[in-house]
Every structure is written in structure tokens, then in C-alpha cells.
C-alpha atoms as a PDB file:
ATOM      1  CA  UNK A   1       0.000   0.000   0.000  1.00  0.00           C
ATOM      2  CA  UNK A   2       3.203   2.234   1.106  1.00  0.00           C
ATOM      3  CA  UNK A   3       4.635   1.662  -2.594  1.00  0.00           C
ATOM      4  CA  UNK A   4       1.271   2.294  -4.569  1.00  0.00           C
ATOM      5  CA  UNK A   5       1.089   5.354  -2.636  1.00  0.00           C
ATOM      6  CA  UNK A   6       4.662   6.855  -3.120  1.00  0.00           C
ATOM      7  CA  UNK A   7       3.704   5.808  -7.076  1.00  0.00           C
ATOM      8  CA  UNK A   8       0.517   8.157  -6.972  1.00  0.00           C
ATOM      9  CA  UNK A   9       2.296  10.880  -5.658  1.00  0.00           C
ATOM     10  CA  UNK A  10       5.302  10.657  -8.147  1.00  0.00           C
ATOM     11  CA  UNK A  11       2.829  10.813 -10.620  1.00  0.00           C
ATOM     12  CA  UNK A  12       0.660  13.325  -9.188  1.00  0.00           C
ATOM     13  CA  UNK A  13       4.052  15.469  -9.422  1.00  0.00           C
ATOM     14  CA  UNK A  14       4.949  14.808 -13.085  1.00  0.00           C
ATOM     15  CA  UNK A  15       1.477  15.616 -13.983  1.00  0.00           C
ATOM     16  CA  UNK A  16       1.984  18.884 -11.908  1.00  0.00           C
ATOM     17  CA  UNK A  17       5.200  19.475 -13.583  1.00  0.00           C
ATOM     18  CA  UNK A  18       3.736  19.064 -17.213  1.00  0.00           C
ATOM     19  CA  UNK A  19       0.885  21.007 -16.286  1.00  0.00           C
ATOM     20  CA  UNK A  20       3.324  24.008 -15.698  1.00  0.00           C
ATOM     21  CA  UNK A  21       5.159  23.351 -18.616  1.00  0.00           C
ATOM     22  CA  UNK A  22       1.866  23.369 -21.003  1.00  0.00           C
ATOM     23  CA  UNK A  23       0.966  26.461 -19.244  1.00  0.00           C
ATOM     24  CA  UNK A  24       4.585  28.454 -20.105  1.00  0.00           C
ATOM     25  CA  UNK A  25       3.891  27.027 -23.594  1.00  0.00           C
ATOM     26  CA  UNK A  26       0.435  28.096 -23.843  1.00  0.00           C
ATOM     27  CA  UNK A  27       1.314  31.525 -22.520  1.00  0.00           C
ATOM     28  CA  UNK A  28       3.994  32.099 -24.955  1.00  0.00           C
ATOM     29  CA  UNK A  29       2.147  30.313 -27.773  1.00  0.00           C
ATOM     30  CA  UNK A  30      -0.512  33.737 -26.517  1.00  0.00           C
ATOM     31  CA  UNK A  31       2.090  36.301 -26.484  1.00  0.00           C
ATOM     32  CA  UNK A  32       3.276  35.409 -29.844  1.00  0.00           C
ATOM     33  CA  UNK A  33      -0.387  35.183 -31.459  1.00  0.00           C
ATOM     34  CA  UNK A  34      -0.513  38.889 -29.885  1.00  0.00           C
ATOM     35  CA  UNK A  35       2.690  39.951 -31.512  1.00  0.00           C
ATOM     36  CA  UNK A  36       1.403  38.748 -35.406  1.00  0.00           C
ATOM     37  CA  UNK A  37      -1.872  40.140 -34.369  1.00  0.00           C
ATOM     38  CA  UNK A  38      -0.231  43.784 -33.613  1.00  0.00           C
ATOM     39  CA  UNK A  39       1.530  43.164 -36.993  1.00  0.00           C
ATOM     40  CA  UNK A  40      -0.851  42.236 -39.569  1.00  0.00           C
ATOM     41  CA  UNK A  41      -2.612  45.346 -38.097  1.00  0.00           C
ATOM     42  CA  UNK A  42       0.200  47.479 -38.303  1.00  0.00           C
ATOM     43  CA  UNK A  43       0.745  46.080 -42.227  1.00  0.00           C
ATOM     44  CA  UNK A  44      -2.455  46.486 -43.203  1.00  0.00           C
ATOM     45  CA  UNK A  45      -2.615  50.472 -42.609  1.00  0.00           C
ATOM     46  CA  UNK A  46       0.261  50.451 -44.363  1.00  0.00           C
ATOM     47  CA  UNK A  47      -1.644  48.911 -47.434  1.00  0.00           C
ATOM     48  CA  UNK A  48      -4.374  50.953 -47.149  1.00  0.00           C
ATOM     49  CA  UNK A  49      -1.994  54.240 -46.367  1.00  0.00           C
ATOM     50  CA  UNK A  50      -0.673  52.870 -49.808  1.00  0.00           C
ATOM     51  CA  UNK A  51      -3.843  52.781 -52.539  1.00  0.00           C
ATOM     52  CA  UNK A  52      -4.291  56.496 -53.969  1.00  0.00           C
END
């Protein structure tokens, strides 16, 4: 019972750890979608600013 218990845990940590990982990955995989967000916008004014 001792052994099947330290097994839960350990794997109740790695899940904890991946969690955190996905999250970091998730928020960067956000900050990035922001940056080409801010930059399509930014290019399109400049295609518009463009046609007489």
C-alpha cells in the first residue's frame, strides 16, 4: 500500500510538472499570437496608407 502510494504521488508530481510546462507554452504560444496580431494590423494600414 506504502509503494502504490509513493507511485501516486510521483505521478501526481509529473502531472503537476507538465501542467506548468503546457501552461509556459500556452502563454507564450498567446504572447506570440498577440505579436502577429499587432503586426498584420500594423501592415495592413500600411496597405491601405498605400492605394491612392
Amino acid at each position: 500500500m506504502t509503494s502504490g502510494n509513493l507511485a501516486l504521488e510521483r505521478a501526481v508530481r509529473d502531472q503537476e510538472t507538465e501542467i506548468r510546462a503546457l501552461t509556459d507554452k500556452l502563454a507564450a504560444a498567446r504572447e506570440n499570437n498577440r505579436f502577429v496580431d499587432r503586426r498584420i494590423a500594423d501592415l495592413e494600414t500600411r496597405v491601405v496608407d498605400l492605394q491612392p
